[in-house]
N, C-alpha and C. Protein backbone atom coordinates (compact mmCIF):
# COMPACT_ATOMS: atom_id res chain seq x y z
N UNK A 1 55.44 106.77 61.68
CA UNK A 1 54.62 107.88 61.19
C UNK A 1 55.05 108.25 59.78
N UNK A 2 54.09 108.38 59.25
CA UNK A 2 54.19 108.84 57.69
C UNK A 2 54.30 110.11 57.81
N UNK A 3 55.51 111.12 57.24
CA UNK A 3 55.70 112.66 57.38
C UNK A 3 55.63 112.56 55.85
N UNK A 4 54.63 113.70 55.14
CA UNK A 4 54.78 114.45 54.24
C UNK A 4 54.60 115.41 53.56
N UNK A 5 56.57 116.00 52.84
CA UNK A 5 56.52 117.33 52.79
C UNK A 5 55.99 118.19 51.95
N UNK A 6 55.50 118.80 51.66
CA UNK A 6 54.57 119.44 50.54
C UNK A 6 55.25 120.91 50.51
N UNK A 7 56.13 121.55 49.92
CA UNK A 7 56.29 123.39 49.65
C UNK A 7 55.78 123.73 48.02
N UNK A 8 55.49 125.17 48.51
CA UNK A 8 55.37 125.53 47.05
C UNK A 8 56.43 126.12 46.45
N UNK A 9 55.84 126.72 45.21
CA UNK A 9 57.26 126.86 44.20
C UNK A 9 58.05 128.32 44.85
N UNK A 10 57.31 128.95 45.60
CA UNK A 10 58.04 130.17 46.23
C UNK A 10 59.48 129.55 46.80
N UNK A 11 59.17 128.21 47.71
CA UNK A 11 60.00 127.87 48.43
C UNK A 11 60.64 126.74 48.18
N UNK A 12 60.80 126.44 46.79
CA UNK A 12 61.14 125.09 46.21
C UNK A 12 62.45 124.72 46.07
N UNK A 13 63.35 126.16 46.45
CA UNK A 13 64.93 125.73 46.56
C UNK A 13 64.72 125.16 48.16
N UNK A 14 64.10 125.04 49.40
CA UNK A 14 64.30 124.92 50.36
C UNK A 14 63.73 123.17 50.67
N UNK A 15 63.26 122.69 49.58
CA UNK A 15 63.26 121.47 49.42
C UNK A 15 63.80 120.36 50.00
N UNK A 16 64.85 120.85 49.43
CA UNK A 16 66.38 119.36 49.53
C UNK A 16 66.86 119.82 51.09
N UNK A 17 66.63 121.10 51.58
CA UNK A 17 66.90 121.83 52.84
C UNK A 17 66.00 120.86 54.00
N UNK A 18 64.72 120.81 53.55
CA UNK A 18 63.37 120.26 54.41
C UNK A 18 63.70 118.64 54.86
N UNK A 19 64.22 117.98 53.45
CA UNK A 19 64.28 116.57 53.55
C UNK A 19 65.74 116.25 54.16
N UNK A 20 66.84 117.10 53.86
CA UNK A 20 67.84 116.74 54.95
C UNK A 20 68.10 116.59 56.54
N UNK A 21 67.03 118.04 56.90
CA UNK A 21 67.11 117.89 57.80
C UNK A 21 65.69 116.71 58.78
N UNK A 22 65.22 116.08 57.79
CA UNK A 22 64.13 115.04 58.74
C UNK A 22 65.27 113.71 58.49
N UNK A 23 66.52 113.87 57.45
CA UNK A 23 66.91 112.51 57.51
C UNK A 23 67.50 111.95 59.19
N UNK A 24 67.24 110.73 58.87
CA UNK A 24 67.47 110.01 60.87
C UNK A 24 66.10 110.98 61.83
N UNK A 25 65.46 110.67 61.24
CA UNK A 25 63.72 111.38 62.42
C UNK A 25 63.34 110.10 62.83
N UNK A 26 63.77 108.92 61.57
CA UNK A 26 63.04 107.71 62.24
C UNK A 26 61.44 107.24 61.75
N UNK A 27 61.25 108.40 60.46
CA UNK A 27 59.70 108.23 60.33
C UNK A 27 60.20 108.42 58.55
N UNK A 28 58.95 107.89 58.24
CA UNK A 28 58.81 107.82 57.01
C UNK A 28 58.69 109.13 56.21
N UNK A 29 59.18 109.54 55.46
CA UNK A 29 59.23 110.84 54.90
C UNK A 29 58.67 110.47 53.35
N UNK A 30 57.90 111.15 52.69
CA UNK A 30 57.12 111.57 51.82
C UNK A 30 57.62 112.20 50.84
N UNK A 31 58.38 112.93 49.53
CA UNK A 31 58.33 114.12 49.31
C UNK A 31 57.25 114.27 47.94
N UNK A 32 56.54 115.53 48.31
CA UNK A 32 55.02 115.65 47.54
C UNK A 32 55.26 117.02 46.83
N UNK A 33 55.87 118.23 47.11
CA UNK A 33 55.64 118.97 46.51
C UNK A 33 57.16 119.82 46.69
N UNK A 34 57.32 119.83 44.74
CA UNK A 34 58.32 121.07 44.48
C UNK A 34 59.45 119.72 44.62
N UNK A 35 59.39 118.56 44.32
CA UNK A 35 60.97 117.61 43.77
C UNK A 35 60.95 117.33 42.68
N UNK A 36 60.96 118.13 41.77
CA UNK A 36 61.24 118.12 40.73
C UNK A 36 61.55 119.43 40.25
N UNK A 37 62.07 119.97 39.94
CA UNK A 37 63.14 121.04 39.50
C UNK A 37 62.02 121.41 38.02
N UNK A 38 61.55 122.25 38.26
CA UNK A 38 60.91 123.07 36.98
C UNK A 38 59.65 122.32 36.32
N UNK A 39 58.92 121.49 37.68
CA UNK A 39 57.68 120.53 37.63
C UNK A 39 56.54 121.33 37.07
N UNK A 40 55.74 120.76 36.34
CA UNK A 40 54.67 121.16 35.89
C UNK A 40 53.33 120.68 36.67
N UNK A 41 52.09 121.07 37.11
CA UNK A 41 51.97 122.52 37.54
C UNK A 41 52.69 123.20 38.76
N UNK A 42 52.83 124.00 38.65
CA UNK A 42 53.84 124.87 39.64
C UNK A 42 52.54 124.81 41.41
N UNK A 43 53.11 124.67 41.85
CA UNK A 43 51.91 124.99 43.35
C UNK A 43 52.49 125.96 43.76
N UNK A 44 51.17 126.03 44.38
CA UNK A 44 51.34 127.63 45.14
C UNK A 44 50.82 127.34 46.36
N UNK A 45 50.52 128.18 47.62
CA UNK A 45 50.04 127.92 48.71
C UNK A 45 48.46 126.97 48.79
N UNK A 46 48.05 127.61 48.17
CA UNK A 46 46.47 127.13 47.99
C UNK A 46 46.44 125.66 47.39
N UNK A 47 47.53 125.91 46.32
CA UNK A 47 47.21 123.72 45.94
C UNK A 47 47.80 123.23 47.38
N UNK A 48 48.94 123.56 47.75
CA UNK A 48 49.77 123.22 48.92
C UNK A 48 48.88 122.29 49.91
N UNK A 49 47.95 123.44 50.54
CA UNK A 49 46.94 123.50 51.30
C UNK A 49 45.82 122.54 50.98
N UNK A 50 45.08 122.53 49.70
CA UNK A 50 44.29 121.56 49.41
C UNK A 50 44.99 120.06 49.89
N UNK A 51 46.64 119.73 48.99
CA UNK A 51 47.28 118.49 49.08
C UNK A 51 47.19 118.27 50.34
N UNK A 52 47.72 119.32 51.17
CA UNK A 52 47.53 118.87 53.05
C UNK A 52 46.30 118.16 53.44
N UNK A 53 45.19 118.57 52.73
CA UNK A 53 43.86 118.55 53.63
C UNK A 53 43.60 116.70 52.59
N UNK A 54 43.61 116.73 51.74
CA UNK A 54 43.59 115.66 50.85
C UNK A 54 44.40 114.22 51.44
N UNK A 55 45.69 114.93 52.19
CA UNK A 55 46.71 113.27 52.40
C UNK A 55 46.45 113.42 53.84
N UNK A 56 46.05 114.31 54.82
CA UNK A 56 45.36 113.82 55.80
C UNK A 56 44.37 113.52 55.66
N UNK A 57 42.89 113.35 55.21
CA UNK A 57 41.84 112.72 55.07
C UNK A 57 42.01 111.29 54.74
N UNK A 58 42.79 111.61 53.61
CA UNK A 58 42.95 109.22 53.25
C UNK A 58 43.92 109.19 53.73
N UNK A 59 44.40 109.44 54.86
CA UNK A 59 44.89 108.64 55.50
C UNK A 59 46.40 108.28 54.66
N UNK A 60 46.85 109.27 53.82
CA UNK A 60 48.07 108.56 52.65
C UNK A 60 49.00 109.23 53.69
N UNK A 61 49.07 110.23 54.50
CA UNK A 61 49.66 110.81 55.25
C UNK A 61 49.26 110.94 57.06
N UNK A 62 50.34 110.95 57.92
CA UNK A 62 49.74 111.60 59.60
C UNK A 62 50.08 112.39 59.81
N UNK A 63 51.45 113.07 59.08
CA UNK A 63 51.46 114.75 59.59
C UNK A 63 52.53 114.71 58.19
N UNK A 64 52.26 116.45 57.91
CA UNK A 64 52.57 117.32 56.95
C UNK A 64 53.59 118.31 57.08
N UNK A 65 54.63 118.69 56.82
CA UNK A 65 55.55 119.77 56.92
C UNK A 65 55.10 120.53 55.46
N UNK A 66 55.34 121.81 55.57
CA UNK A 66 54.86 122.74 54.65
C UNK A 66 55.76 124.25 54.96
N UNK A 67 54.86 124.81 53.93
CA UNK A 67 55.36 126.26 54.22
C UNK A 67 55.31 127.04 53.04
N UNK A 68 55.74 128.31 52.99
CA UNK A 68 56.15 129.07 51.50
C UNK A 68 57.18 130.08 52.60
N UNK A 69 57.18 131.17 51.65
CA UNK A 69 57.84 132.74 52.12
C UNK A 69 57.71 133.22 53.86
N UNK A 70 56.79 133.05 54.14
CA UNK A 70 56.55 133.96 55.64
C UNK A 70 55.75 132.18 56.57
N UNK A 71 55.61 131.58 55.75
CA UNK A 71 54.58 130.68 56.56
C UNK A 71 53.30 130.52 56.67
N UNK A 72 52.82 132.26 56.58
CA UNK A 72 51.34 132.54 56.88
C UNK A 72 50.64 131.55 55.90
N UNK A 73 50.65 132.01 54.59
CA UNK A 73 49.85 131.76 53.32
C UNK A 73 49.41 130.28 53.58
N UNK A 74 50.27 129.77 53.30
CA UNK A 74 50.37 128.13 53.51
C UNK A 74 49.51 127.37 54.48
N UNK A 75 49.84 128.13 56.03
CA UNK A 75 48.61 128.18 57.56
C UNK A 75 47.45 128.40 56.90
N UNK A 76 47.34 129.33 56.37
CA UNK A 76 45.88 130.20 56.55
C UNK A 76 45.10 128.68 55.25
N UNK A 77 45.48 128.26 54.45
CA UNK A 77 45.63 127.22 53.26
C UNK A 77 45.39 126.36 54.13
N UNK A 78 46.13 125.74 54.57
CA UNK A 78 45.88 124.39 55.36
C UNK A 78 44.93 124.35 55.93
N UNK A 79 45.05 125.02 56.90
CA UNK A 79 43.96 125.37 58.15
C UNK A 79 42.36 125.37 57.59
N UNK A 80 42.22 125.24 56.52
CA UNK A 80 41.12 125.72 55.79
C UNK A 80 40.19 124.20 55.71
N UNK A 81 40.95 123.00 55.72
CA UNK A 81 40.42 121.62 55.99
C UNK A 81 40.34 120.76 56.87
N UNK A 82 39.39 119.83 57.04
CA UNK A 82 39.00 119.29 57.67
C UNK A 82 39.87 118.51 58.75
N UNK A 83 40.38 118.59 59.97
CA UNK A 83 41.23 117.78 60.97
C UNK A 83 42.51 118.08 60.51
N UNK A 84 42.85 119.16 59.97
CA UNK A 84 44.17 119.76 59.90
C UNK A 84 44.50 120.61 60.98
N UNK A 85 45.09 120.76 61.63
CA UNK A 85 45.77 121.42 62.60
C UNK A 85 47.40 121.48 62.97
N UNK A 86 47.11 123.22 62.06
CA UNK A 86 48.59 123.64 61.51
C UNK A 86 49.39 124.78 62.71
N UNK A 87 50.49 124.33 62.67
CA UNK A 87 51.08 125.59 63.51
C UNK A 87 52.22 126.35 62.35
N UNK A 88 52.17 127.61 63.36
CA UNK A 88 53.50 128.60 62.32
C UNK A 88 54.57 128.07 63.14
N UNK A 89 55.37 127.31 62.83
CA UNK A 89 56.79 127.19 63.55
C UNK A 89 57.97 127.95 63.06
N UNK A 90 58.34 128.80 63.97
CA UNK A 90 59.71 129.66 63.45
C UNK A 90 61.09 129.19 64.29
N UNK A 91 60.95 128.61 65.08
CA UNK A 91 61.95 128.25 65.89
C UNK A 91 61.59 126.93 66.70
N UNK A 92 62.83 125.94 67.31
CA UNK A 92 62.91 124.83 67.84
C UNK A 92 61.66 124.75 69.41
N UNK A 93 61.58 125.75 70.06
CA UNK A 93 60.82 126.26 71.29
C UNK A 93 59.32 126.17 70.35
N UNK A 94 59.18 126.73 69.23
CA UNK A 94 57.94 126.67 68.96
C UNK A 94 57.28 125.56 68.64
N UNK A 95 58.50 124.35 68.14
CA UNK A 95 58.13 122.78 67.76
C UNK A 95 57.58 122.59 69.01
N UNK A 96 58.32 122.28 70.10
CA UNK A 96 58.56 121.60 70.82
C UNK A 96 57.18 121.83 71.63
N UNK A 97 56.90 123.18 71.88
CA UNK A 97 55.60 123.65 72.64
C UNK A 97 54.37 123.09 71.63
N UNK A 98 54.56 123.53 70.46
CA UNK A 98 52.87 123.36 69.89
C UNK A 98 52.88 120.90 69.62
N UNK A 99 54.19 120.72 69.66
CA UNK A 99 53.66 119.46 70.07
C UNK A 99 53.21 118.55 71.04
N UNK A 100 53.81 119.38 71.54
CA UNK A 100 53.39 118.91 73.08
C UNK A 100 51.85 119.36 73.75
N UNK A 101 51.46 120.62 73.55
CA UNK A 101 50.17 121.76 74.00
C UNK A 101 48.78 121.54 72.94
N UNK A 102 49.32 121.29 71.80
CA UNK A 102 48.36 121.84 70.64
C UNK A 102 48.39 120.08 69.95
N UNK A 103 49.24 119.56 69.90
CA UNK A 103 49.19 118.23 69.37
C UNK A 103 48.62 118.16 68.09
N UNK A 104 49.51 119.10 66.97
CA UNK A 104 48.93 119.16 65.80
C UNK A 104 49.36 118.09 64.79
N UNK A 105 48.98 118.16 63.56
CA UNK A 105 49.58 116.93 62.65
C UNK A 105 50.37 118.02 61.22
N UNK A 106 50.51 118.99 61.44
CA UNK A 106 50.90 119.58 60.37
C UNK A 106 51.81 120.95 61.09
N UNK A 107 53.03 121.61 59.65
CA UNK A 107 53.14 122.76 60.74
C UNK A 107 53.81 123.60 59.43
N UNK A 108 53.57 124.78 59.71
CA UNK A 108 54.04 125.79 58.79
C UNK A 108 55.55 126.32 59.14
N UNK A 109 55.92 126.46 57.79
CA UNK A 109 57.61 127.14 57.87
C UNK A 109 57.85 127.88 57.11
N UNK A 110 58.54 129.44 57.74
CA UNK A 110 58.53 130.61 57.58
C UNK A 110 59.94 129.73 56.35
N UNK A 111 60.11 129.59 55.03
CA UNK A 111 61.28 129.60 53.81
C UNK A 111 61.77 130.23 53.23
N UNK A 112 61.34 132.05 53.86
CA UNK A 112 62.44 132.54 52.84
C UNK A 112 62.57 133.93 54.11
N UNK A 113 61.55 134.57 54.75
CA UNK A 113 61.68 135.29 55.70
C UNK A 113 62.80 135.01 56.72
N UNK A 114 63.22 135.78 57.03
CA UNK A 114 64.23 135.17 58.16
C UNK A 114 65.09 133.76 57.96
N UNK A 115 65.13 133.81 56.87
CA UNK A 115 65.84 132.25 56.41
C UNK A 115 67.01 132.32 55.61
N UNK A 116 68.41 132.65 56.56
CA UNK A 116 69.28 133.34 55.69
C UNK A 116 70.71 132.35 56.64
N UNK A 117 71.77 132.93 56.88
CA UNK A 117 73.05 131.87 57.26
C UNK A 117 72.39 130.78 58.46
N UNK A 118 72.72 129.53 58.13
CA UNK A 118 72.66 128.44 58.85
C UNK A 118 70.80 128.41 58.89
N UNK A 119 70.17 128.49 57.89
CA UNK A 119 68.92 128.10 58.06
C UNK A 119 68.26 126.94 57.94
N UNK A 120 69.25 126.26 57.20
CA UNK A 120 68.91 124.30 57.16
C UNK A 120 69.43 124.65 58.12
N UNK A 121 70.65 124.59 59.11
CA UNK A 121 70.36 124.28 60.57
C UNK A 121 69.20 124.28 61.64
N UNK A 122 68.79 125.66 61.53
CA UNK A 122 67.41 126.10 62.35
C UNK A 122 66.91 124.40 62.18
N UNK A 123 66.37 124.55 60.59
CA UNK A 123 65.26 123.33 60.46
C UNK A 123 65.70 122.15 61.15
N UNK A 124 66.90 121.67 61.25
CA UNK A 124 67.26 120.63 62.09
C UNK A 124 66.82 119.94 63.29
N UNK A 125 67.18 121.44 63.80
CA UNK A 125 67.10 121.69 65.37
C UNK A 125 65.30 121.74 65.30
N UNK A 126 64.41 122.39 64.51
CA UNK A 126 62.94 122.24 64.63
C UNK A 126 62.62 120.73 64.69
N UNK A 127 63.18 120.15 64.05
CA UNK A 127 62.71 118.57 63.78
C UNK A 127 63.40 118.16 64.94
N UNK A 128 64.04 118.08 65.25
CA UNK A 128 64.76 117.72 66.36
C UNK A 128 63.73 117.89 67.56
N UNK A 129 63.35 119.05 67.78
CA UNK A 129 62.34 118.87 69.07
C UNK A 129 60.99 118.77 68.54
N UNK A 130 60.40 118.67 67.65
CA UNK A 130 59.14 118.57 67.04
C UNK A 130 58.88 116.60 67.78
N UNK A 131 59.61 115.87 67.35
CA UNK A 131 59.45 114.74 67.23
C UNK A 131 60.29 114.33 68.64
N UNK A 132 60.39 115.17 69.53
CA UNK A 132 61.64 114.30 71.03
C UNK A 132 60.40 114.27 71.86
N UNK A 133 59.48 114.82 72.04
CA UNK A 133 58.16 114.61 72.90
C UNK A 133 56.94 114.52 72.15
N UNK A 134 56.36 113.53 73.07
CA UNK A 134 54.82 113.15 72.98
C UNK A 134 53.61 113.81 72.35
N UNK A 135 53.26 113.37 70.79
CA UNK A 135 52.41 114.20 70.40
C UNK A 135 51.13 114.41 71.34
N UNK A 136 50.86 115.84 71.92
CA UNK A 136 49.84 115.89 72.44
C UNK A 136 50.12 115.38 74.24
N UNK A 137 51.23 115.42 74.35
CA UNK A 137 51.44 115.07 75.64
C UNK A 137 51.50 115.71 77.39
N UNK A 138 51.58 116.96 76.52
CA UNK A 138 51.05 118.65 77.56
C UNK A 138 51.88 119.17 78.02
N UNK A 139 52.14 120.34 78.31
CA UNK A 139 53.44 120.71 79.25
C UNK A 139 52.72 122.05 79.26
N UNK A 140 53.10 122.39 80.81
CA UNK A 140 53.98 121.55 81.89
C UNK A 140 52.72 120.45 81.91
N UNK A 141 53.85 119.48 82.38
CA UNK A 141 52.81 118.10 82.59
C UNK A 141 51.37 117.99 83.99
N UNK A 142 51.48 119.19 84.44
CA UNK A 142 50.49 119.01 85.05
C UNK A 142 48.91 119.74 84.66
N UNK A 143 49.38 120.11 83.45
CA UNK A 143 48.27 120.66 82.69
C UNK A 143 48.13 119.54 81.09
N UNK A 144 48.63 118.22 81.13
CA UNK A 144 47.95 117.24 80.33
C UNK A 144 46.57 117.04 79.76
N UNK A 145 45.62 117.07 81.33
CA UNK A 145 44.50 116.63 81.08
C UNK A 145 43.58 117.83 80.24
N UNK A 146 43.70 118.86 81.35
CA UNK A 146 43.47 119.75 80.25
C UNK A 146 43.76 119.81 78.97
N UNK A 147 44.40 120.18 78.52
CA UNK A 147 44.81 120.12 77.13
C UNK A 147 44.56 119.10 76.25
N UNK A 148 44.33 117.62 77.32
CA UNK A 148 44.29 117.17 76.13
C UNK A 148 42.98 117.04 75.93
N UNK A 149 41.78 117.63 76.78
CA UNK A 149 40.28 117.59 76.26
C UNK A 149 40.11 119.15 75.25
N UNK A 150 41.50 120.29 75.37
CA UNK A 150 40.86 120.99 74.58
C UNK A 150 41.30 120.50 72.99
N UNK A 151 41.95 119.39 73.02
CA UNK A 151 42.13 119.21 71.72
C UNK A 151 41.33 118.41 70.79
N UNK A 152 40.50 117.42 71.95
CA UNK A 152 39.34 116.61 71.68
C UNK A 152 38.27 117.86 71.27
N UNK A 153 37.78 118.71 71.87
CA UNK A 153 36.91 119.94 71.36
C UNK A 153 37.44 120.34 70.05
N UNK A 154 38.67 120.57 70.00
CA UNK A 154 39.34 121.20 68.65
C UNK A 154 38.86 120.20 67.65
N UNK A 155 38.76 118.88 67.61
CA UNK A 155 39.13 117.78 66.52
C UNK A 155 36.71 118.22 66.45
N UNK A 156 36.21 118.21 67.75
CA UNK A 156 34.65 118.25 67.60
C UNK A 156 34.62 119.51 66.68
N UNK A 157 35.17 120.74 66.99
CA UNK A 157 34.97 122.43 66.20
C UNK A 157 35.31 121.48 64.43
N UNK A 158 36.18 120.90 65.20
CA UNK A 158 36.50 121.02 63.06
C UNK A 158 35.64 120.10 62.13
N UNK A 159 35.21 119.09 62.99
CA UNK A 159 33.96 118.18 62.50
C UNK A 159 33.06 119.34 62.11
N UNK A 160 32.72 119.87 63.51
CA UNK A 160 30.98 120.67 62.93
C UNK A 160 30.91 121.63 62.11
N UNK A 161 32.96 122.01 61.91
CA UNK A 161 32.78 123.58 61.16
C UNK A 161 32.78 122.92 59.81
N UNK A 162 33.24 121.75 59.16
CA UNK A 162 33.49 121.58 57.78
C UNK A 162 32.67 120.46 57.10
N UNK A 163 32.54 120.85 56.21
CA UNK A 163 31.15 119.49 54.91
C UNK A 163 32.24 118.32 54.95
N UNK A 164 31.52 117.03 54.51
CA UNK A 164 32.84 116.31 53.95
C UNK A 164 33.49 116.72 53.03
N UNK A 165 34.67 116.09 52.78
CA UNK A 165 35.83 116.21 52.08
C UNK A 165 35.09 116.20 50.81
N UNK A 166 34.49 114.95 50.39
CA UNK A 166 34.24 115.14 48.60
C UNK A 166 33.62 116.29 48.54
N UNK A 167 32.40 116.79 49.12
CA UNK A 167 31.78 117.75 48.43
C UNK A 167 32.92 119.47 48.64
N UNK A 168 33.62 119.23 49.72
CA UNK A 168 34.91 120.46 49.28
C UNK A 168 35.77 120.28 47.80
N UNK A 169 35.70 119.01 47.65
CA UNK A 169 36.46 119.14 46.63
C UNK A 169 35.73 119.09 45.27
N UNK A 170 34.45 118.98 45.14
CA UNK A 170 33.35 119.05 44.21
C UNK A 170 32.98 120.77 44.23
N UNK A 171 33.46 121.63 44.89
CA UNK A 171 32.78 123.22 44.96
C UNK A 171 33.91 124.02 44.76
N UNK A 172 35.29 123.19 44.93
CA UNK A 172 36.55 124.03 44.92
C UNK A 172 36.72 124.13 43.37
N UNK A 173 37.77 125.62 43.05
CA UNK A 173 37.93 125.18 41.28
C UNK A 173 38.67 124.00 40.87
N UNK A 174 37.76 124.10 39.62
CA UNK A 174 38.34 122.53 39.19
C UNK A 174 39.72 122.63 38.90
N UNK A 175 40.45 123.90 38.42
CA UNK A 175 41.70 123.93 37.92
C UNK A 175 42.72 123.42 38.49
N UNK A 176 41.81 124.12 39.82
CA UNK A 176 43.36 123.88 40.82
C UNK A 176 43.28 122.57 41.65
N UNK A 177 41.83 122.14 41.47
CA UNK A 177 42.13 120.51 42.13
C UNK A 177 42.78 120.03 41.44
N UNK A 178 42.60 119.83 40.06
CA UNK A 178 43.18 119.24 38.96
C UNK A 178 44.74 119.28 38.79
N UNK A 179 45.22 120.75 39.07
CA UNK A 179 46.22 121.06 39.26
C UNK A 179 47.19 120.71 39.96
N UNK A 180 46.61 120.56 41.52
CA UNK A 180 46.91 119.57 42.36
C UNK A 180 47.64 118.25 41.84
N UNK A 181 46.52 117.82 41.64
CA UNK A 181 46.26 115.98 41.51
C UNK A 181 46.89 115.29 39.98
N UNK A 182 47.43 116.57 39.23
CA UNK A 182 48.19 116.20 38.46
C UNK A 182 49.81 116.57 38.37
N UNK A 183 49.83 117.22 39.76
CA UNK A 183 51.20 117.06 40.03
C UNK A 183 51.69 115.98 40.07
N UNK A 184 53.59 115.80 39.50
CA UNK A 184 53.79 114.50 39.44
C UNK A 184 54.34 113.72 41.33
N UNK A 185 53.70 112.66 40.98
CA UNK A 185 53.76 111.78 41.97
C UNK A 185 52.48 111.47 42.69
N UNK A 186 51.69 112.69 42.87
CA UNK A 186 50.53 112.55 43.70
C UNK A 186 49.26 111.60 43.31
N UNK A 187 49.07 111.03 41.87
CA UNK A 187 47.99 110.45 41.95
C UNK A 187 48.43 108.49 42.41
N UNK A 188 49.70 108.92 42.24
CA UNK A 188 50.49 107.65 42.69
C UNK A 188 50.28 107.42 44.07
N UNK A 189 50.85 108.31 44.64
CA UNK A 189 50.79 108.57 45.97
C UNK A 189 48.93 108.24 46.56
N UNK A 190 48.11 108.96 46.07
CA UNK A 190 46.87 108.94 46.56
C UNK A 190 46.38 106.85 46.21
N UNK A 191 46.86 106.28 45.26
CA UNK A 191 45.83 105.33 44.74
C UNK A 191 44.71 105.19 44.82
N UNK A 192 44.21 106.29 43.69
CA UNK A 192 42.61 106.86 43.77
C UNK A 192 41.63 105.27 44.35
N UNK A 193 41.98 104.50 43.49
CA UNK A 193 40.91 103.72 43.17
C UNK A 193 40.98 103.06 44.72
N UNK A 194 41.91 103.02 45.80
CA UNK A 194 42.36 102.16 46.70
C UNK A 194 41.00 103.37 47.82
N UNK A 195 41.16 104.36 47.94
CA UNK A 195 40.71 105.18 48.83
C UNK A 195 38.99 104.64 49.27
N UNK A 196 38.99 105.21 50.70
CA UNK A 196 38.05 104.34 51.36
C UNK A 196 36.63 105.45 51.32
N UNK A 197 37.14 106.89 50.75
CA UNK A 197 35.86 107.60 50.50
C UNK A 197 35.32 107.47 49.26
N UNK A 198 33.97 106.50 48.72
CA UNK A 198 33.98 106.43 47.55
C UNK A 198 33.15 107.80 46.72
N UNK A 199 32.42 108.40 47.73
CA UNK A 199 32.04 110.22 46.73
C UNK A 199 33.53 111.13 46.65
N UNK A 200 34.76 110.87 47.36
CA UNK A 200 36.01 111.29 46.63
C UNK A 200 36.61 110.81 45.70
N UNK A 201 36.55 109.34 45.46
CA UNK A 201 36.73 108.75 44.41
C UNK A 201 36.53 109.20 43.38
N UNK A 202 34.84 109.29 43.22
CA UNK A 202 34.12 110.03 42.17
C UNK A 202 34.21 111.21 41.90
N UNK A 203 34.48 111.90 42.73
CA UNK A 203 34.58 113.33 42.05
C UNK A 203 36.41 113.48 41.67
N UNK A 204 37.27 112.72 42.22
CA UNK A 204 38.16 113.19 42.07
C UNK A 204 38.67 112.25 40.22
N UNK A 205 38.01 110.99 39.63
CA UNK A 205 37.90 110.40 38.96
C UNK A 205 37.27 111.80 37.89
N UNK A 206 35.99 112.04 38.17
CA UNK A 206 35.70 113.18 37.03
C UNK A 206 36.38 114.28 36.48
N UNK A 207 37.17 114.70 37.74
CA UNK A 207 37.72 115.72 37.80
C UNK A 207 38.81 115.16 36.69
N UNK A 208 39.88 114.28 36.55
CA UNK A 208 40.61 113.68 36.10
C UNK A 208 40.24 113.40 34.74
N UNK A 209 39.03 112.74 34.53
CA UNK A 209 38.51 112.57 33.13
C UNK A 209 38.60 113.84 32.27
């Protein structure tokens, strides 16, 4: 699995915090936002959120770690695109449940609230049970089936609630797509020209021009 981490600049000392503790997860780790120490453009929740919805669509990513200050901002950001499905994780019980129940691909982290002695630990221990059970695998296990058709409904709600991807990113401001997508690493990361949506191509090519 491709994991990648995306924070904004609120939470950009918690960085090197995020990627230590996924080292030995066993999955490919990413880092997309806030590694670079005084990077130009600065993100904030909202580019954050776009990048989420952007590296799950092509497919450059399968799940996302994120976050800012409280968590919310970042959720409410993410959550905003297409087949993203973000949880607030504040604790190891909360990994462990929303991967198992909710079978999401992304998850929010509270980085500066409540994030004080031994808080790269916490994160440890989150990754630690985030990834020890079955994405989407149910618990208690005799409520599987259930769950796992309400997540098939969840993946139908988010089809019918959202346009495609290019034309979100053709109506969003241009600044901050731009902003985005000229953070360093990301157009690397994306290989515009490689991507299999060709009206994202195009708009994200103009946007660039």
């Amino acid at each position: 699995m491709r994991i990648a981490v995306i924070n904004e600049t609120s939470a950009g000392d918690k960085n090197a915090d995020i990627l230590a503790a996924l080292e030995g997860s066993g999955h490919e780790v990413i880092n997309v936002g806030m590694q670079k120490t005084g990077a130009d453009p600065e993100l904030s929740y909202i580019h954050t959120g776009f990048l989420t919805g952007l590296l799950i669509h092509t497919g450059r990513a399968d799940f996302v770690v994120g976050g800012c200050g409280t968590g919310q901002g970042y959720m409410s950001s993410a959550s905003q695109y297409p087949n993203v499905f973000c949880g607030h994780i504040m604790t190891p019980m909360d990994a462990w449940l929303f991967a198992q129940i909710n079978g999401g691909n992304c998850i929010s982290l509270a980085l500066a609230q409540n994030y004080g002695w031994a808080g790269n630990e916490n994160l440890k221990f989150i990754f630690e049970r985030l990834f020890s059970v079955e994405i989407g695998g149910g618990y208690p296990p005799h409520r599987k089936e259930p769950q796992r058709q309400y997540r098939e409904q969840l993946v139908t709600v988010s089809r019918a609630a959202h346009k495609p991807f290019a034309d979100i990113a053709a109506e969003l401001p241009r600044d901050m797509v731009r902003e985005s997508l000229t953070y360093p690493g990301v157009t690397d990361l994306l290989d515009v020209s490689s991507l299999a949506d060709a009206g994202l191509v195009e708009i994200i090519n103009e946007i660039l021009s």
